[in-house]
PDB file of N, CA and C in Angstrom:
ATOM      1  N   UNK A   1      23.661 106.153-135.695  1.00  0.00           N
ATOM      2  CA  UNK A   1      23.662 104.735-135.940  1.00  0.00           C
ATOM      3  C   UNK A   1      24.947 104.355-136.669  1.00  0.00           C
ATOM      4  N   UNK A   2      25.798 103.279-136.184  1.00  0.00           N
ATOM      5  CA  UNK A   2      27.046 102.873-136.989  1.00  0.00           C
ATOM      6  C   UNK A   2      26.385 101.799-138.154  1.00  0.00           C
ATOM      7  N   UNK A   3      27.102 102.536-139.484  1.00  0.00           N
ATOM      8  CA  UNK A   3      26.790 102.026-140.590  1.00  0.00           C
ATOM      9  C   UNK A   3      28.092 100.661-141.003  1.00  0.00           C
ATOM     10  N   UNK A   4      27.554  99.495-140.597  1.00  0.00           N
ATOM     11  CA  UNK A   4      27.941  98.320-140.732  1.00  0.00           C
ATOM     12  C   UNK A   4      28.572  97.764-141.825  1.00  0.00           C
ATOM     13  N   UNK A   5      28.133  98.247-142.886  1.00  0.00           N
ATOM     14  CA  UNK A   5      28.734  98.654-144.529  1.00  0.00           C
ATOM     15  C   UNK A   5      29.375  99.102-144.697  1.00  0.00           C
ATOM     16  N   UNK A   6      30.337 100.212-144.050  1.00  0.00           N
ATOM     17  CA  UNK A   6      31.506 100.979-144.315  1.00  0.00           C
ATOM     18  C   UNK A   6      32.550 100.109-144.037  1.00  0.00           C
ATOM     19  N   UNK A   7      33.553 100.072-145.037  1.00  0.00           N
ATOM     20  CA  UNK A   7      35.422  99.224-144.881  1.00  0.00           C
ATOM     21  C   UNK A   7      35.486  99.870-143.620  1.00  0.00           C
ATOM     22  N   UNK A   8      36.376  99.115-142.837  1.00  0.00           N
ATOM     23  CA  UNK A   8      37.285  99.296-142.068  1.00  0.00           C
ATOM     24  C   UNK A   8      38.536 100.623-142.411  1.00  0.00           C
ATOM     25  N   UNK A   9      38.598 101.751-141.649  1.00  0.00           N
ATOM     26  CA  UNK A   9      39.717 102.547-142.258  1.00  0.00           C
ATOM     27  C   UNK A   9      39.364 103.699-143.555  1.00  0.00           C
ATOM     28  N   UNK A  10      37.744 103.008-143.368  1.00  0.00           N
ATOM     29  CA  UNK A  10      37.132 103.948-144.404  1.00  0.00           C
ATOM     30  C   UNK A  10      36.594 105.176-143.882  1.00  0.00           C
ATOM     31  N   UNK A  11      36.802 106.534-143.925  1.00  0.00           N
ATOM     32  CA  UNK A  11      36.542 107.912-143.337  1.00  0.00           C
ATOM     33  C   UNK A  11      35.215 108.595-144.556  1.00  0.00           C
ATOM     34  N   UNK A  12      34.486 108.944-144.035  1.00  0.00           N
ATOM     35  CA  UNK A  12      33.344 109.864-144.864  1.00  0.00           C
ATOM     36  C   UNK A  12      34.238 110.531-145.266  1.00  0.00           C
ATOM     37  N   UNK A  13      33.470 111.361-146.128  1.00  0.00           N
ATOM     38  CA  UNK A  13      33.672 112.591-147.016  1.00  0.00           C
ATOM     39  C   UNK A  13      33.118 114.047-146.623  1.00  0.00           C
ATOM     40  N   UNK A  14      33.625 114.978-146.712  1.00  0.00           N
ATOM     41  CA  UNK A  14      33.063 116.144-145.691  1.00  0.00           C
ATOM     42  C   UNK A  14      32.239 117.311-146.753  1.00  0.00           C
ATOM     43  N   UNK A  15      31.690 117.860-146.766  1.00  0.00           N
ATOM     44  CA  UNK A  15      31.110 118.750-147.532  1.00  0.00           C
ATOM     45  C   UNK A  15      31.425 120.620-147.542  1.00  0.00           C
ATOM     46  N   UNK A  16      31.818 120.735-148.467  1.00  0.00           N
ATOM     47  CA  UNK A  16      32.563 122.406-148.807  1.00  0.00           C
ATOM     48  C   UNK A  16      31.757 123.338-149.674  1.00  0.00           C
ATOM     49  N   UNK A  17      31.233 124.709-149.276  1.00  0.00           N
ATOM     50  CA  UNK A  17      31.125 125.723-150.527  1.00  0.00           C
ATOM     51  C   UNK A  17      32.299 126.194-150.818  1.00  0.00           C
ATOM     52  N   UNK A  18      31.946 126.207-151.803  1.00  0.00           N
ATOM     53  CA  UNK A  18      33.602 127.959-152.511  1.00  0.00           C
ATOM     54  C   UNK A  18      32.574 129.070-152.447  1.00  0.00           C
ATOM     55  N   UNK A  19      33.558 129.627-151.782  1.00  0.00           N
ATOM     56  CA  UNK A  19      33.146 130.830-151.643  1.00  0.00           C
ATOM     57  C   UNK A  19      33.846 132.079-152.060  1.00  0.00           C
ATOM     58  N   UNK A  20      34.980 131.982-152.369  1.00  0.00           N
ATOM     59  CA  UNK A  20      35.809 132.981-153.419  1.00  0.00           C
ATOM     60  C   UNK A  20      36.282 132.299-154.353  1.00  0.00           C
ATOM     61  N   UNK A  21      36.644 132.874-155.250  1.00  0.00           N
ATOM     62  CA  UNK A  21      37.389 132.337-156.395  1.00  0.00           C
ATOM     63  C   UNK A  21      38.699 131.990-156.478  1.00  0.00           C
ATOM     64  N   UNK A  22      38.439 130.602-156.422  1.00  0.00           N
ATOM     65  CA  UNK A  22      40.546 129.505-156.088  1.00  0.00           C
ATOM     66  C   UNK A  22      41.230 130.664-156.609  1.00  0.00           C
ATOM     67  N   UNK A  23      42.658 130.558-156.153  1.00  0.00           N
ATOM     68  CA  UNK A  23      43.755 130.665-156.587  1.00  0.00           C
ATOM     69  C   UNK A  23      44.382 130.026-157.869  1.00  0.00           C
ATOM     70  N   UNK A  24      45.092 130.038-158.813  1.00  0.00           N
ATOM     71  CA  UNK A  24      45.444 129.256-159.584  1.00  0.00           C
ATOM     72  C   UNK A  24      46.302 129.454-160.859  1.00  0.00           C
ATOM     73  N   UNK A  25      46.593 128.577-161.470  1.00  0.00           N
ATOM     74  CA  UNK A  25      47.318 128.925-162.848  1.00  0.00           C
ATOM     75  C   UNK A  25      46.548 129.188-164.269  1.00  0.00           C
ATOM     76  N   UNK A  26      44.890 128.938-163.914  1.00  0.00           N
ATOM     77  CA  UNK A  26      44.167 128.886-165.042  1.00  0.00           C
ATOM     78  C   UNK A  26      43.065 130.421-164.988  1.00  0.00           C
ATOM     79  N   UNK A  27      42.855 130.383-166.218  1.00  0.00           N
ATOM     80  CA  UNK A  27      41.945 131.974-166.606  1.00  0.00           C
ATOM     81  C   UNK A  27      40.806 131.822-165.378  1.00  0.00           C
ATOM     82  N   UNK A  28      41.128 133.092-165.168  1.00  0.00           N
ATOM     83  CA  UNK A  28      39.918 133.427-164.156  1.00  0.00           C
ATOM     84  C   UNK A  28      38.696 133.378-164.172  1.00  0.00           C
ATOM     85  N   UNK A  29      38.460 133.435-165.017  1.00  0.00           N
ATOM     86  CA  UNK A  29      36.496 133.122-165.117  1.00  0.00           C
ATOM     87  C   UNK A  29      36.286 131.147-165.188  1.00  0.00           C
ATOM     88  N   UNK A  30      37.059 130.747-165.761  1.00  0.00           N
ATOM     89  CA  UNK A  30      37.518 129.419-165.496  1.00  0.00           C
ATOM     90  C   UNK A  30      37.399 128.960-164.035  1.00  0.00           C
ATOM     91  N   UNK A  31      37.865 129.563-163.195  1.00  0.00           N
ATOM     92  CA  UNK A  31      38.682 129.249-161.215  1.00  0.00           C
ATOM     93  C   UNK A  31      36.739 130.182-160.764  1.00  0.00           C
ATOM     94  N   UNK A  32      36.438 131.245-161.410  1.00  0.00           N
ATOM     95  CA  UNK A  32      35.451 131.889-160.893  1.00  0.00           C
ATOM     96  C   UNK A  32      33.870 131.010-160.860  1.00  0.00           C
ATOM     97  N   UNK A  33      34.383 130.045-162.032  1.00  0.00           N
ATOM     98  CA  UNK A  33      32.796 128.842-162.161  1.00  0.00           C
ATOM     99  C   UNK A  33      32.801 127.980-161.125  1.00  0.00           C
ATOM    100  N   UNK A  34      33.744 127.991-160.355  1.00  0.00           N
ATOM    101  CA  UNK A  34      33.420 127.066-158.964  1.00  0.00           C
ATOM    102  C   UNK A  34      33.270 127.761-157.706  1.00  0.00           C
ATOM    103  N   UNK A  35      32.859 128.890-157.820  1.00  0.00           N
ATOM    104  CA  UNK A  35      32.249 130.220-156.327  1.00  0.00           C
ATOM    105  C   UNK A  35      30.705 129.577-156.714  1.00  0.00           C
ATOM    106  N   UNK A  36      30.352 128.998-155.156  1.00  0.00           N
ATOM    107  CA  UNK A  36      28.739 128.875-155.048  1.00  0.00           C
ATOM    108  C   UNK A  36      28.886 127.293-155.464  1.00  0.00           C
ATOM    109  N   UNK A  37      29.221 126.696-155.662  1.00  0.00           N
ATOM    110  CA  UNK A  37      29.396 125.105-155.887  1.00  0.00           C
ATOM    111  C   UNK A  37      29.458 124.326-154.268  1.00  0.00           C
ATOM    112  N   UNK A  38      29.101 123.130-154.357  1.00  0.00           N
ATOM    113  CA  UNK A  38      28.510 122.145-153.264  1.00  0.00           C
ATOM    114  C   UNK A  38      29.670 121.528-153.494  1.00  0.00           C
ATOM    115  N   UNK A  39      30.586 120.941-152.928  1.00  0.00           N
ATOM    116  CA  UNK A  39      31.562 120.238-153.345  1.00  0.00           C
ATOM    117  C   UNK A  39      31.779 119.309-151.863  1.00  0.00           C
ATOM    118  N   UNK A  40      31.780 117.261-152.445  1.00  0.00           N
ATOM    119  CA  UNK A  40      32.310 116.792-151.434  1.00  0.00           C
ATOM    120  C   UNK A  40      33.986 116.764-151.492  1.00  0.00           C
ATOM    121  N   UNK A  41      34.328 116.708-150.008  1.00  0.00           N
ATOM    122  CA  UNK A  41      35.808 116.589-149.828  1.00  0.00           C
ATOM    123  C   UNK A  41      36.498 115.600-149.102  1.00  0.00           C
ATOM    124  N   UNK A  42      37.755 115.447-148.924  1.00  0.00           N
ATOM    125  CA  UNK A  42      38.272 115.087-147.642  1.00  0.00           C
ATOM    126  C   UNK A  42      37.918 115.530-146.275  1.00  0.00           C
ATOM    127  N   UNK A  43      37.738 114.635-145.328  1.00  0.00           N
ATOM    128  CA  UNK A  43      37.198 115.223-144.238  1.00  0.00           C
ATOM    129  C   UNK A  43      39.066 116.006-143.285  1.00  0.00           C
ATOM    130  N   UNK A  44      39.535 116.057-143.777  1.00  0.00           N
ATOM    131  CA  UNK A  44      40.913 116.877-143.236  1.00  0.00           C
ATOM    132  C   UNK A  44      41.713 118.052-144.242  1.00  0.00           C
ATOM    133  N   UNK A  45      42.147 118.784-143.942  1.00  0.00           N
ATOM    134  CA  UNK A  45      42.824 119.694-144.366  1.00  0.00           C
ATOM    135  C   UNK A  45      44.321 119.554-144.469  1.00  0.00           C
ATOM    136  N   UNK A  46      44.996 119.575-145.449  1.00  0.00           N
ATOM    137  CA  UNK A  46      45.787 119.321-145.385  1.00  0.00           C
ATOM    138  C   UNK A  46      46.861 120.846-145.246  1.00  0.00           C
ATOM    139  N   UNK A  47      48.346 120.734-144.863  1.00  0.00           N
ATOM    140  CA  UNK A  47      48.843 122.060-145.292  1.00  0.00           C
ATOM    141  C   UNK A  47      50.432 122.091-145.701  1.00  0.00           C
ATOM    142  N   UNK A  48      50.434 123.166-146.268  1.00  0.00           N
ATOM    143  CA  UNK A  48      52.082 122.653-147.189  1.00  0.00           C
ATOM    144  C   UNK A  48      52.271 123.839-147.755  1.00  0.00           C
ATOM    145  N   UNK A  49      53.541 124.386-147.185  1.00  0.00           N
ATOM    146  CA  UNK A  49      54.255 125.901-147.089  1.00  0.00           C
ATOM    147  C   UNK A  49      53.367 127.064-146.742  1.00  0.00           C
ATOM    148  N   UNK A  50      52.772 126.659-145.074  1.00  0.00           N
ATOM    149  CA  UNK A  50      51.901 127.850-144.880  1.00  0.00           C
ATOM    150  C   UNK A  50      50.986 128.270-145.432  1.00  0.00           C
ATOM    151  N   UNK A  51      50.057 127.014-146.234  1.00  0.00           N
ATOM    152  CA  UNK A  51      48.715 127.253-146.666  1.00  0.00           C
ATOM    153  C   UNK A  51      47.764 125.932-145.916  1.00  0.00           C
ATOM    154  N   UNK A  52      46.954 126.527-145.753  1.00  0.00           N
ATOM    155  CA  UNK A  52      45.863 124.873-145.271  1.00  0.00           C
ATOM    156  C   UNK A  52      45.100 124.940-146.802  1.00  0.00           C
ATOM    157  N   UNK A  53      44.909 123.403-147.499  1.00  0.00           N
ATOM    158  CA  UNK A  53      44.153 123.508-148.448  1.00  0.00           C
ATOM    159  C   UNK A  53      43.148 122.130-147.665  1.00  0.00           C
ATOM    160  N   UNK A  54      42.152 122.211-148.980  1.00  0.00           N
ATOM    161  CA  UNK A  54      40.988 120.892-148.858  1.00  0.00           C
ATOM    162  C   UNK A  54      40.897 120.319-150.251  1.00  0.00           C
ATOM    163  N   UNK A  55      41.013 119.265-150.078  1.00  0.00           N
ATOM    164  CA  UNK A  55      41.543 118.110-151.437  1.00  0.00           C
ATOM    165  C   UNK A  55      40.235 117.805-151.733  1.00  0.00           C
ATOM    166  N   UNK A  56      39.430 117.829-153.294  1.00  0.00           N
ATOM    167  CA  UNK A  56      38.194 117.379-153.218  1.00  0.00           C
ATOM    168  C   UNK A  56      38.740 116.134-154.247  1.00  0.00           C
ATOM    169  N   UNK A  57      38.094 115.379-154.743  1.00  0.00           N
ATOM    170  CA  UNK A  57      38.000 114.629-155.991  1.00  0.00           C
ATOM    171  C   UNK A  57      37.482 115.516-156.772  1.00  0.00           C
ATOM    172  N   UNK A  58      38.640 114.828-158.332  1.00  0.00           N
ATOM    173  CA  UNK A  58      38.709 115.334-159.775  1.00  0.00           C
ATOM    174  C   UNK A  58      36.734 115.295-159.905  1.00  0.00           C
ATOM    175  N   UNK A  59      36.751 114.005-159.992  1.00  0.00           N
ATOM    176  CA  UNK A  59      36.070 113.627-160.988  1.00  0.00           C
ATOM    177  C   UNK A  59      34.354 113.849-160.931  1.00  0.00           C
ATOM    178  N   UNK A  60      34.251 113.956-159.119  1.00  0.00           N
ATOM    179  CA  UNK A  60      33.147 114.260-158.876  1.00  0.00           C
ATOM    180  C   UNK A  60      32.976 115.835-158.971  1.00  0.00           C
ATOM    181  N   UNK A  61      34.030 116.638-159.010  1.00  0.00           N
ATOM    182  CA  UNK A  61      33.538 118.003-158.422  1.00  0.00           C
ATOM    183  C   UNK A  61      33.520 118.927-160.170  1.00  0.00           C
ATOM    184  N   UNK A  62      34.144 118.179-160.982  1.00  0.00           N
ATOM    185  CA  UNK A  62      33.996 118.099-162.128  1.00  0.00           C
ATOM    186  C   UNK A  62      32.474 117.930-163.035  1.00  0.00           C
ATOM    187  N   UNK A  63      31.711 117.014-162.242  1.00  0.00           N
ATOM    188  CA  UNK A  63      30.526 116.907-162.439  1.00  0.00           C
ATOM    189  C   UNK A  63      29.407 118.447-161.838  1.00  0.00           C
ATOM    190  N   UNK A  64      29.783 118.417-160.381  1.00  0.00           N
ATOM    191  CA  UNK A  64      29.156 119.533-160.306  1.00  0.00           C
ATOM    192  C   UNK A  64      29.667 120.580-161.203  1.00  0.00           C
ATOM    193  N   UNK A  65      30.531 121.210-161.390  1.00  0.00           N
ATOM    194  CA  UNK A  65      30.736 122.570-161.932  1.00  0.00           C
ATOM    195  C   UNK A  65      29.989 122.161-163.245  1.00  0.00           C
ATOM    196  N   UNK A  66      29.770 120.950-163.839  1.00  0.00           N
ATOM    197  CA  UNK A  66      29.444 121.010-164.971  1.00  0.00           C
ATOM    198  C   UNK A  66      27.531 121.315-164.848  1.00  0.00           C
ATOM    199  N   UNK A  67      27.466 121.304-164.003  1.00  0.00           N
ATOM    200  CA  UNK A  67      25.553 121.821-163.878  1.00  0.00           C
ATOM    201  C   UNK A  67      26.080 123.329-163.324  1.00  0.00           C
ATOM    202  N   UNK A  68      27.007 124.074-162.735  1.00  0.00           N
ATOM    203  CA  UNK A  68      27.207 125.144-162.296  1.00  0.00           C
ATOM    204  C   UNK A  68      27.662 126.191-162.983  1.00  0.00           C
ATOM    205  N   UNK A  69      28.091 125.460-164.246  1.00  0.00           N
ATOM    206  CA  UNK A  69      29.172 126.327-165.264  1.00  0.00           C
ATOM    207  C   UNK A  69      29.560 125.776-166.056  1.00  0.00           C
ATOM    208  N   UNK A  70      28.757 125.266-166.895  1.00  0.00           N
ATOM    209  CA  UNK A  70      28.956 124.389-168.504  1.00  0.00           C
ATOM    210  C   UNK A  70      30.024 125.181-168.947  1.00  0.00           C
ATOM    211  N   UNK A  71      30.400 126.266-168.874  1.00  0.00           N
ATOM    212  CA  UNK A  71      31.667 126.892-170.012  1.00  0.00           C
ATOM    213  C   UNK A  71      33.018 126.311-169.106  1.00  0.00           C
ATOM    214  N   UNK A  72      32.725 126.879-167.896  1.00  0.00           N
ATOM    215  CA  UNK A  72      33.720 126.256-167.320  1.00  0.00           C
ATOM    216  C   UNK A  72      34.169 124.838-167.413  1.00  0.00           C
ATOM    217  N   UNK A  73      33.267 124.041-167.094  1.00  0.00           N
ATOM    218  CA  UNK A  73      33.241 122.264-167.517  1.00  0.00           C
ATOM    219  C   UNK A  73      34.114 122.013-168.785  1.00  0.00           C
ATOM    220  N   UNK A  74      33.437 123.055-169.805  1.00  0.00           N
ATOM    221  CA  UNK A  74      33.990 122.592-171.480  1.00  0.00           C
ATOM    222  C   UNK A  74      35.625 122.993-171.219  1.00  0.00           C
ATOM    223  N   UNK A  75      35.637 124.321-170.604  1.00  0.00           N
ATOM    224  CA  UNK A  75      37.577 124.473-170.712  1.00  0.00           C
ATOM    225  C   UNK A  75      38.168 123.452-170.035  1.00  0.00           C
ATOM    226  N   UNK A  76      37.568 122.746-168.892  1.00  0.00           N
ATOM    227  CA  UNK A  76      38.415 121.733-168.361  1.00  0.00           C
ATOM    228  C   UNK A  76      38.480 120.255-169.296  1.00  0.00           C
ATOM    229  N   UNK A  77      37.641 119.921-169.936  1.00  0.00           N
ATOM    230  CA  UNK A  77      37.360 119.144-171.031  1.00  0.00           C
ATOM    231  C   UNK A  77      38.041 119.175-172.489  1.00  0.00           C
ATOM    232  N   UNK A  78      38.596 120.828-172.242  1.00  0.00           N
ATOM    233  CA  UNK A  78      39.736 121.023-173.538  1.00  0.00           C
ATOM    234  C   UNK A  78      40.912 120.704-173.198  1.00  0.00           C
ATOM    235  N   UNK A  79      41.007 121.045-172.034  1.00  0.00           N
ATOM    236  CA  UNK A  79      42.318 120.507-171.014  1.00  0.00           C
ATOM    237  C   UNK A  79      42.770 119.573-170.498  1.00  0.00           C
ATOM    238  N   UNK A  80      42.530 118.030-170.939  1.00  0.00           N
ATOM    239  CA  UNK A  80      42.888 117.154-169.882  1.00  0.00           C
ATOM    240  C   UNK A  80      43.959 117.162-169.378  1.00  0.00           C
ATOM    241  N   UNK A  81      45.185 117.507-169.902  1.00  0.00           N
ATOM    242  CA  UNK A  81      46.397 117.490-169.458  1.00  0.00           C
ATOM    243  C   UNK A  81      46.870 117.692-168.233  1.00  0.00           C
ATOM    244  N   UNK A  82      46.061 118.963-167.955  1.00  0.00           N
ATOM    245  CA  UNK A  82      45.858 119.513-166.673  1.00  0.00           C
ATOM    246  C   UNK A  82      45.452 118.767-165.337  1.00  0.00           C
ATOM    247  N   UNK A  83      44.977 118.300-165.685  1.00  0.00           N
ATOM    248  CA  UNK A  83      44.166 116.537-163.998  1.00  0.00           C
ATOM    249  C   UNK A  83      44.198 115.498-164.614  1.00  0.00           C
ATOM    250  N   UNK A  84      44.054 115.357-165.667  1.00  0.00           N
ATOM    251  CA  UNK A  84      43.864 113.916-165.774  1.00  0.00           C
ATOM    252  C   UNK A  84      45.737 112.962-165.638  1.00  0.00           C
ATOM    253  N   UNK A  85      45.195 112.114-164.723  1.00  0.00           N
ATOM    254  CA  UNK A  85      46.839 110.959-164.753  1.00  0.00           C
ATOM    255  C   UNK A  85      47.398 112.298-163.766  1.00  0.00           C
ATOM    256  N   UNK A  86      47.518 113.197-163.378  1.00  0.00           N
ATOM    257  CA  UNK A  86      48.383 113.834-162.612  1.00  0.00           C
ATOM    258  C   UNK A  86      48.557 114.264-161.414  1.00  0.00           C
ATOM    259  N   UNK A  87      46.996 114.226-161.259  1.00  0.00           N
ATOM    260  CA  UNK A  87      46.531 114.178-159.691  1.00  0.00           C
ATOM    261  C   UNK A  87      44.801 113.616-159.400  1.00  0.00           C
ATOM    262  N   UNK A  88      44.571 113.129-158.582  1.00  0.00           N
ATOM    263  CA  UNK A  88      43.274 113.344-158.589  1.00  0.00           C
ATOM    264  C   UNK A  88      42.132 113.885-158.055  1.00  0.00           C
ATOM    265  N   UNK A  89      42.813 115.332-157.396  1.00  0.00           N
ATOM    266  CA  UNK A  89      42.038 116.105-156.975  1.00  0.00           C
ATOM    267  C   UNK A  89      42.318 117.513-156.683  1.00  0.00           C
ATOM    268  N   UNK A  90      41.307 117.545-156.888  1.00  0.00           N
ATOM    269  CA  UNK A  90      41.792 119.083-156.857  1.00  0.00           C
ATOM    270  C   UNK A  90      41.777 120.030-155.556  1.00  0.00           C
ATOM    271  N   UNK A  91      42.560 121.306-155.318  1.00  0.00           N
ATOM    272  CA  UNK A  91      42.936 121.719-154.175  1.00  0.00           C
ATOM    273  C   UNK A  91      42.340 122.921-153.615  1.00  0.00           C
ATOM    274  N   UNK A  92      41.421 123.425-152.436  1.00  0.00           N
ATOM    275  CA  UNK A  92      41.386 124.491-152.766  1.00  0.00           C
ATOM    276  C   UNK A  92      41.599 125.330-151.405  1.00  0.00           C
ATOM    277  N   UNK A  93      42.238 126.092-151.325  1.00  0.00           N
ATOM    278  CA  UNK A  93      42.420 127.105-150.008  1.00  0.00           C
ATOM    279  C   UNK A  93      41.327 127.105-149.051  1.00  0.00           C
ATOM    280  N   UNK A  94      41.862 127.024-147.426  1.00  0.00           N
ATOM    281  CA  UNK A  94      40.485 127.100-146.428  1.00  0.00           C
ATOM    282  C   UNK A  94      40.204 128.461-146.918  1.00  0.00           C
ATOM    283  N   UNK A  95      40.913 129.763-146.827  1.00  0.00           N
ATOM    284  CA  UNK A  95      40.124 131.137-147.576  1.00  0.00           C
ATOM    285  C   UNK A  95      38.861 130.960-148.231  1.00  0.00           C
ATOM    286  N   UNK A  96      39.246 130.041-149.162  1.00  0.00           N
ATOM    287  CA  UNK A  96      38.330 130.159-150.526  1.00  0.00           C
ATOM    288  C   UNK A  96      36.702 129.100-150.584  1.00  0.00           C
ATOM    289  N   UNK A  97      36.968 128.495-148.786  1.00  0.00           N
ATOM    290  CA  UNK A  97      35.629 127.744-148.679  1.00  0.00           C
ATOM    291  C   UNK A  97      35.042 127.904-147.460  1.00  0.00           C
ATOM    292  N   UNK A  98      34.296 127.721-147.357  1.00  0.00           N
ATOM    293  CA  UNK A  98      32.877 127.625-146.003  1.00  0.00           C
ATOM    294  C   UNK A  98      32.932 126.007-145.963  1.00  0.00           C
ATOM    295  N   UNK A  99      33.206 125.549-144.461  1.00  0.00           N
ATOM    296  CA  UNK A  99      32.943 124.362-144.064  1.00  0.00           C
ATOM    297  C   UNK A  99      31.108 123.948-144.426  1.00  0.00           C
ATOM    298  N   UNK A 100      30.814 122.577-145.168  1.00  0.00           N
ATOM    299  CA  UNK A 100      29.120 122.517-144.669  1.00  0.00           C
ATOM    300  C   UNK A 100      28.709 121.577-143.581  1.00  0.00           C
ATOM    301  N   UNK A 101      29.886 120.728-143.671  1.00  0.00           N
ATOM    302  CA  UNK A 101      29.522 119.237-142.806  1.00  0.00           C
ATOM    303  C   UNK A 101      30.544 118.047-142.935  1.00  0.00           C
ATOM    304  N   UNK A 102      30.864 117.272-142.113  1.00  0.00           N
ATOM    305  CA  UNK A 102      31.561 116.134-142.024  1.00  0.00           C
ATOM    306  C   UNK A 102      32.853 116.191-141.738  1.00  0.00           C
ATOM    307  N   UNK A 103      33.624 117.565-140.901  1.00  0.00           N
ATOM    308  CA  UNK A 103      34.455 117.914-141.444  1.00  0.00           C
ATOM    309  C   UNK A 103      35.316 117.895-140.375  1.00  0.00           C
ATOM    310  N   UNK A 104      36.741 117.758-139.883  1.00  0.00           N
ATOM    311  CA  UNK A 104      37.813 117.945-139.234  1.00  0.00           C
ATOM    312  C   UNK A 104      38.072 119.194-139.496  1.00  0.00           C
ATOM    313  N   UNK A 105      37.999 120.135-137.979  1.00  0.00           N
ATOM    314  CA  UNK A 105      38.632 121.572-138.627  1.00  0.00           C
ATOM    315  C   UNK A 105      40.406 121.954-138.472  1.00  0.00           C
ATOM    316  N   UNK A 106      41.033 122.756-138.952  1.00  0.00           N
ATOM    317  CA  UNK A 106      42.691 122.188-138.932  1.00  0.00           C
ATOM    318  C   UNK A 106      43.232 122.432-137.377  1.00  0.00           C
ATOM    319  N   UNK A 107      42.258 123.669-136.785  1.00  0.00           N
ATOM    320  CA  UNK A 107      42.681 123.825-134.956  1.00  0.00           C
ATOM    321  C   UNK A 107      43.067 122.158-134.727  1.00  0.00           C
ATOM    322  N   UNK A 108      42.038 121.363-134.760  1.00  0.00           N
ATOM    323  CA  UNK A 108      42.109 119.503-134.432  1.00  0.00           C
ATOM    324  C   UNK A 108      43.363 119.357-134.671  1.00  0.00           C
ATOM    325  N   UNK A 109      44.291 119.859-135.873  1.00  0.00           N
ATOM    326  CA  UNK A 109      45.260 119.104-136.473  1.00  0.00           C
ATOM    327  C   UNK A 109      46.180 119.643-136.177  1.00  0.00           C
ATOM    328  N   UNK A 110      46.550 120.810-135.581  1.00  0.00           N
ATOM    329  CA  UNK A 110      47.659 121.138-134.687  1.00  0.00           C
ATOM    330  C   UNK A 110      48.986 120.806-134.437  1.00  0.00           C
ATOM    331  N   UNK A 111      48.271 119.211-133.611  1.00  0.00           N
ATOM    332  CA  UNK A 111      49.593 118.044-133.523  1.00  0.00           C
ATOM    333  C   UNK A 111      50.527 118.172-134.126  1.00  0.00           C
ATOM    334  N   UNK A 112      49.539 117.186-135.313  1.00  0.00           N
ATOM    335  CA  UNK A 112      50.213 116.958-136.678  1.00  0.00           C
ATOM    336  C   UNK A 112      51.187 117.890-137.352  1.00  0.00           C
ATOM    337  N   UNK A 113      51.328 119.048-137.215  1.00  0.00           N
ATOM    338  CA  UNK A 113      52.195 120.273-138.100  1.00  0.00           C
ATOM    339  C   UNK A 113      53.471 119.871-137.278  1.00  0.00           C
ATOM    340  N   UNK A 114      53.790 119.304-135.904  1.00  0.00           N
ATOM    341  CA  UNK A 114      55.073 119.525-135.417  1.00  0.00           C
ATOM    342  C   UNK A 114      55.856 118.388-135.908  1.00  0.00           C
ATOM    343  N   UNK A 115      55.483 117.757-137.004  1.00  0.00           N
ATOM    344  CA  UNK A 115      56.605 116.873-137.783  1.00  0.00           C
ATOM    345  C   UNK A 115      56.974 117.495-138.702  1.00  0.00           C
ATOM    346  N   UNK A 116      56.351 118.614-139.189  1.00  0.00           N
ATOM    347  CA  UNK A 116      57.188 119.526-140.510  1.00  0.00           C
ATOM    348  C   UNK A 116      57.653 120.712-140.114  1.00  0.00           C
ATOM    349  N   UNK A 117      57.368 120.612-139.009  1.00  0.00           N
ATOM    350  CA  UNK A 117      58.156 122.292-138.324  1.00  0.00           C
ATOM    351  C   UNK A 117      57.085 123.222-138.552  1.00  0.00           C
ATOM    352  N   UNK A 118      56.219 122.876-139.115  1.00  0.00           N
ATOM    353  CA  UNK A 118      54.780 124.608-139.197  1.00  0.00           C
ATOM    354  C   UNK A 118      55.082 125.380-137.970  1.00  0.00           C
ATOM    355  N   UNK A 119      55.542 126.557-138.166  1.00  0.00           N
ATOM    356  CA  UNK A 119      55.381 127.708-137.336  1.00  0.00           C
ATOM    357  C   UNK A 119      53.499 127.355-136.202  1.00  0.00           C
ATOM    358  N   UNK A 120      52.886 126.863-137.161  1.00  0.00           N
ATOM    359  CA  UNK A 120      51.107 126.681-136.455  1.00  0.00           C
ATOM    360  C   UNK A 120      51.406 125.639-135.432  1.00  0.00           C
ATOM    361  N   UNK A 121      51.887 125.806-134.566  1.00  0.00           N
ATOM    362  CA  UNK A 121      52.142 124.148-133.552  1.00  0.00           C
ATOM    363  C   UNK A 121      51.230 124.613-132.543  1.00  0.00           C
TER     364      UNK A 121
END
């Protein structure tokens, strides 16, 4: 059924597990509290120097880890520096997730790589 309520230009949101533990600049048991988390995303993948990542929002996925991993939650809460004002979302490797739903997979996006030269054309 087309939902009549959605903006114009407005795209759902796609749904991701983590399933390994991100990559990153922060302590590992920190990056390890978001393995097993429900996380909504962008429904596209984006990619940039030979990685495909998936962009979730700060603020919501922030909420989950905080029912998933209160310690984790609190270090990001000691940290604003880190997301807050600097980006607003956070990134995480196709490796490091299981598609659940809503989702563009990057084969689709193919095209798109032959404006940056990706070797993936």
């Amino acid at each position: 059924m087309l939902d009549t309520n959605k903006k114009p230009g407005v795209v759902d949101q796609g749904m991701i597990r983590v399933i390994q533990t991100p990559e990153g600049e922060w302590p590992r048991w920190v990056r390890r509290g978001w393995v097993g988390t429900f996380l909504q995303c962008c429904p596209l993948m984006t990619y940039s120097r030979g990685v495909w990542y998936v962009n979730v929002p700060q603020h919501e996925a922030l909420e989950v880890l905080d029912d998933s991993s209160h310690d984790a939650w609190l270090w990001w809460m000691d940290h604003p520096e880190l997301f807050v004002g600097r980006n607003e979302y956070f990134s995480f490797r196709k490796e490091e997730i299981e598609i659940v739903s809503g989702f563009i997979l990057p084969e689709r996006l193919q095209l798109w790589n032959e404006l940056d030269g990706s070797p993936h054309r």
